[in-house]
Protein backbone atom coordinates (compact mmCIF):
# COMPACT_ATOMS: atom_id res chain seq x y z
CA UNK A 1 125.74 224.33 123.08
CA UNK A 2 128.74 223.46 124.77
CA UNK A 3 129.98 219.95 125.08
CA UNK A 4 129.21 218.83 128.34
CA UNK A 5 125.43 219.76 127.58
CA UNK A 6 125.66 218.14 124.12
CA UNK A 7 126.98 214.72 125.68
CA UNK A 8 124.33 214.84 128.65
CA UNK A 9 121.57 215.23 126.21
CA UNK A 10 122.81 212.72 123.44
CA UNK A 11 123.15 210.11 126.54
CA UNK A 12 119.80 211.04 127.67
CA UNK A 13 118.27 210.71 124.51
CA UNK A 14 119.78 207.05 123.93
CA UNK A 15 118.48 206.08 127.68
CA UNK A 16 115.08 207.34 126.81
CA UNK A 17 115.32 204.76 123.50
CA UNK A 18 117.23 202.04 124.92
CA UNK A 19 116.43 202.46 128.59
CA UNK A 20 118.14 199.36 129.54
CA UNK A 21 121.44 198.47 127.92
CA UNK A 22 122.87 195.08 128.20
CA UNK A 23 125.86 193.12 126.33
CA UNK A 24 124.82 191.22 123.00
CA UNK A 25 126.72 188.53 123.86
CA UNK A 26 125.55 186.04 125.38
CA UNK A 27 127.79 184.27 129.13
CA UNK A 28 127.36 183.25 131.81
CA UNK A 29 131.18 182.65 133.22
CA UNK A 30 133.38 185.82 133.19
CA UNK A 31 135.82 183.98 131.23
CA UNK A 32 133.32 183.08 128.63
CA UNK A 33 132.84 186.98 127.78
CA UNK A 34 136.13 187.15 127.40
CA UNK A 35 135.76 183.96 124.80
CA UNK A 36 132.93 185.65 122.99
CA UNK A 37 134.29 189.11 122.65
CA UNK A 38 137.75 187.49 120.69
CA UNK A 39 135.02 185.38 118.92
CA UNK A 40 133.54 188.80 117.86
CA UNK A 41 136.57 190.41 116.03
CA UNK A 42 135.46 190.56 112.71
CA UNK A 43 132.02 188.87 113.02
CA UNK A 44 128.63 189.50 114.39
CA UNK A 45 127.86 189.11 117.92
CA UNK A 46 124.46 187.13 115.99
CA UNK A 47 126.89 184.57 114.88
CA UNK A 48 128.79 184.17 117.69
CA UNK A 49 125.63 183.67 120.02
CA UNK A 50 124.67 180.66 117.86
CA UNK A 51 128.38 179.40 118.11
CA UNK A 52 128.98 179.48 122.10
CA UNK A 53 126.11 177.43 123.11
CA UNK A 54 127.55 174.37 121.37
CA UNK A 55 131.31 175.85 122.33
CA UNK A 56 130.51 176.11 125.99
CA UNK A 57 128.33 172.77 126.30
CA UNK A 58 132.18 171.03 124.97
CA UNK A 59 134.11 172.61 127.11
CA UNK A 60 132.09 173.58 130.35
CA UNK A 61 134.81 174.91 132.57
CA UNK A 62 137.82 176.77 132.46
CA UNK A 63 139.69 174.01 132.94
CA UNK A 64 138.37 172.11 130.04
CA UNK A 65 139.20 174.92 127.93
CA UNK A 66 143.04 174.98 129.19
CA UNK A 67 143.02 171.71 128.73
CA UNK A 68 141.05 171.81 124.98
CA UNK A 69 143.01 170.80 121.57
CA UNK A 70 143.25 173.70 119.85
CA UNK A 71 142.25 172.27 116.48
CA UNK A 72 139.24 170.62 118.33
CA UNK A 73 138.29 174.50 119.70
CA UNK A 74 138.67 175.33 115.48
CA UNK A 75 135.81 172.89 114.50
CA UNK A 76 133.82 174.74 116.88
CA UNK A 77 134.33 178.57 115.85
CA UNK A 78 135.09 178.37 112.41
CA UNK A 79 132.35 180.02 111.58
CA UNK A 80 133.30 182.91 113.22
CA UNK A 81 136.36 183.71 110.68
CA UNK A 82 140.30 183.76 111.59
CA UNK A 83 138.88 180.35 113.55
CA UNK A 84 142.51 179.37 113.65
CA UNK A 85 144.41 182.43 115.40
CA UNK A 86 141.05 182.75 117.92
CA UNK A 87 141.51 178.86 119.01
CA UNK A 88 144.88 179.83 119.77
CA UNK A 89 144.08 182.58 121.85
CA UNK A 90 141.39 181.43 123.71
CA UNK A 91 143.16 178.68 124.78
CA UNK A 92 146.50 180.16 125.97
CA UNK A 93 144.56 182.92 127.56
CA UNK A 94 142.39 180.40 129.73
CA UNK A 95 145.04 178.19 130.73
CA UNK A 96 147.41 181.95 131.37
CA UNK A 97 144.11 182.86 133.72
CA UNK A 98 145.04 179.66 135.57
CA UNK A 99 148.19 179.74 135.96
CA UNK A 100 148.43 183.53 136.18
CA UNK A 101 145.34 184.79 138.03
CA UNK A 102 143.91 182.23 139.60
CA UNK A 103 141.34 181.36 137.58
CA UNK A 104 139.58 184.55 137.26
CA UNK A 105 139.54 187.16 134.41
CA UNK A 106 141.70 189.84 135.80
CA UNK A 107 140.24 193.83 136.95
CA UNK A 108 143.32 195.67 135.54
CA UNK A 109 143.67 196.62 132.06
CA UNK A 110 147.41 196.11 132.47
CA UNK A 111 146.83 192.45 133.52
CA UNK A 112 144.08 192.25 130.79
CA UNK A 113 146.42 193.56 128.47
CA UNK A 114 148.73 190.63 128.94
CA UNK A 115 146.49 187.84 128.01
CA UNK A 116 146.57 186.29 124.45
CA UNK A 117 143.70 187.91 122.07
CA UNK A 118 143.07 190.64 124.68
CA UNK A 119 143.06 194.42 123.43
CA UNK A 120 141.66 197.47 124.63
CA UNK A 121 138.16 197.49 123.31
CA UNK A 122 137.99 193.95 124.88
CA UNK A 123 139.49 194.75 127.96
CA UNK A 124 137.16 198.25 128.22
CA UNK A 125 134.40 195.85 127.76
CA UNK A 126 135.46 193.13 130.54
CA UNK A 127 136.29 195.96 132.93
CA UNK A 128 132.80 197.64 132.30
CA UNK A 129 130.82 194.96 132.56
CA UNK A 130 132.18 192.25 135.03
CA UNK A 131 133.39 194.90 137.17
CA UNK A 132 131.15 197.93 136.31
CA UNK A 133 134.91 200.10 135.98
CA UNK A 134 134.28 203.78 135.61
CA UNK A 135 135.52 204.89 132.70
CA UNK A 136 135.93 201.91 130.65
CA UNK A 137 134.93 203.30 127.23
CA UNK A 138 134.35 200.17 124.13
CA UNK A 139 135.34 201.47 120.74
CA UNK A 140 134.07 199.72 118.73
CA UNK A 141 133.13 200.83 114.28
CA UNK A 142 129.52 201.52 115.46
CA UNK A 143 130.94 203.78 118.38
CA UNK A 144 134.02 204.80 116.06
CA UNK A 145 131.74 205.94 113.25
CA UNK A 146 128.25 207.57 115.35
CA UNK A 147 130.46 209.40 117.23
CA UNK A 148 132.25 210.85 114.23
CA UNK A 149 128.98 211.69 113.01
CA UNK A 150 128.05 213.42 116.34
CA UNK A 151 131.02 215.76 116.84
CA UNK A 152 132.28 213.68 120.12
CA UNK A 153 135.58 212.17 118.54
CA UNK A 154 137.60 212.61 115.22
CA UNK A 155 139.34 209.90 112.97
CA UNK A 156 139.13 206.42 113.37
CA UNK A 157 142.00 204.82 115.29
CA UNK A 158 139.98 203.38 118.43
CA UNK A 159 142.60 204.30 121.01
CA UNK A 160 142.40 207.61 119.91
CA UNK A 161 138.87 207.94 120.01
CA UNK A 162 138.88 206.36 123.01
CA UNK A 163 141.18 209.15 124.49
CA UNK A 164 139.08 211.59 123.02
CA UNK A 165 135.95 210.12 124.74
CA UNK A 166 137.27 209.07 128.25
CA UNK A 167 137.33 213.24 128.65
CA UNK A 168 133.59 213.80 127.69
CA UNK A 169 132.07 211.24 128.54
CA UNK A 170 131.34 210.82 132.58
CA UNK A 171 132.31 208.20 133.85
CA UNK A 172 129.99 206.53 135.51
CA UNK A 173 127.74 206.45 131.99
CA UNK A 174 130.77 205.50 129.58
CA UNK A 175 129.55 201.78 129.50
CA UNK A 176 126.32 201.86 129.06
CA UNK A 177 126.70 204.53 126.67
CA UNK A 178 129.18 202.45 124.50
CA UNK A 179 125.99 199.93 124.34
CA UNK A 180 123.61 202.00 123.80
CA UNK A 181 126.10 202.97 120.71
CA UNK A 182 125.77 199.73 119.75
CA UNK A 183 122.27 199.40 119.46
CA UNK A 184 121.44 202.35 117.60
CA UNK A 185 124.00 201.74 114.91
CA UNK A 186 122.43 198.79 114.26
CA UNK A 187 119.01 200.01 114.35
CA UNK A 188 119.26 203.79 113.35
CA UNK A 189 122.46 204.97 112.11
CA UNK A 190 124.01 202.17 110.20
CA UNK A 191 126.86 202.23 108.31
CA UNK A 192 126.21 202.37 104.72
CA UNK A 193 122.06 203.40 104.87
CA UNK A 194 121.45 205.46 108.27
CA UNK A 195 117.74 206.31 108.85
CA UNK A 196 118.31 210.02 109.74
CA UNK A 197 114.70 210.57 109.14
CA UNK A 198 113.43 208.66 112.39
CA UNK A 199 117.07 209.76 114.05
CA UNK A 200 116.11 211.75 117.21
CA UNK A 201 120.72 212.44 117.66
CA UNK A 202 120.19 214.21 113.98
CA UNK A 203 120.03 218.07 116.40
CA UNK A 204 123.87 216.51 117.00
CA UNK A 205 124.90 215.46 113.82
CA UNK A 206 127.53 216.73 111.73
CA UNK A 207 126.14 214.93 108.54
CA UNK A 208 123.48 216.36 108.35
CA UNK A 209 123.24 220.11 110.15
């Protein structure tokens, strides 16, 4: 099979299990996806959907935030781990989106790029799904490792499977795939136990074919 017809079935087959594939964090702001997704590094989106509700009532505009204590934002998120460096960064990259781009998380991954706390699996993920960017491709460990598994990407530096995905993947599914990623490593093909009994990608899979 050759690898276009691999990737359009494997997409097809998450669509038919997930047919609708939205974030699992929870905003309603731009800017307070791009709070949640540096709240994510290194912790569950679970967690940090029972932090922001609290986070967000405190500061309830973007301006509050620029304006926040930093050690105040802490109390908040601590929870989430590394409370201390995110504080920082969500701070200095809401009062940078005032200053900087008027108050609005920017389209560009170059501009993205620039704010504090802002990498390229969060900016993939801003650009994908505040602005529905073709092309913007999330690589995350559940994308990083299923995709290992499935043949699409090899090793596990995310810009390079990133690379490696942007040319397989069209464009105009790279999103929604990425969540769809999401979900079924969470579901089916976890990290340490993967169910490849009920897994209907195991046709694709290196581990076990």
């Amino acid at each position: 099979m050759k690898v276009k017809e691999k990737v359009s079935a494997i997409i097809q087959l998450l669509k038919d299990r997930y047919p609708v594939a939205p974030c699992a964090l929870h905003y309603s702001k731009d800017y307070e996806l791009m709070i949640a997704v540096r709240l994510s590094a290194q912790c569950t989106d679970a967690r940090v959907n029972l932090v922001t509700p609290a986070l967000f009532a405190a500061y309830p505009t973007l301006e509050a935030f620029a304006a926040a204590n930093v050690t105040d934002v802490e109390n908040y998120i601590h929870s989430c781990g590394f409370f201390r460096q995110k504080a920082k960064d969500i701070v200095f990259a809401c009062q940078m989106l005032l200053s900087e781009y008027n108050g609005r998380v920017p389209d560009t991954m170059e501009s993205l790029l620039k704010l504090p706390g802002v990498g390229r699996k969060t900016a993939n993920l801003l650009l994908g799904d505040l602005y529905g960017v073709p092309g913007s491709v999330v690589c995350d460990t559940h994308c990083i490792r299923i995709c290992g598994r499935l043949g699409l990407s090899k090793g596990k530096e995310p810009e390079k499977v990133e690379q490696q995905l942007r040319k397989i993947l069209p464009a105009e599914e790279s999103s929604d795939f990425c969540h769809r990623i999401v979900l079924f490593g969470r579901e089916v093909c976890t990290a340490r136990s993967p169910k490849c009994g009920e897994c209907t990608l195991s046709p694709f899979c290196k581990e076990v074919n």
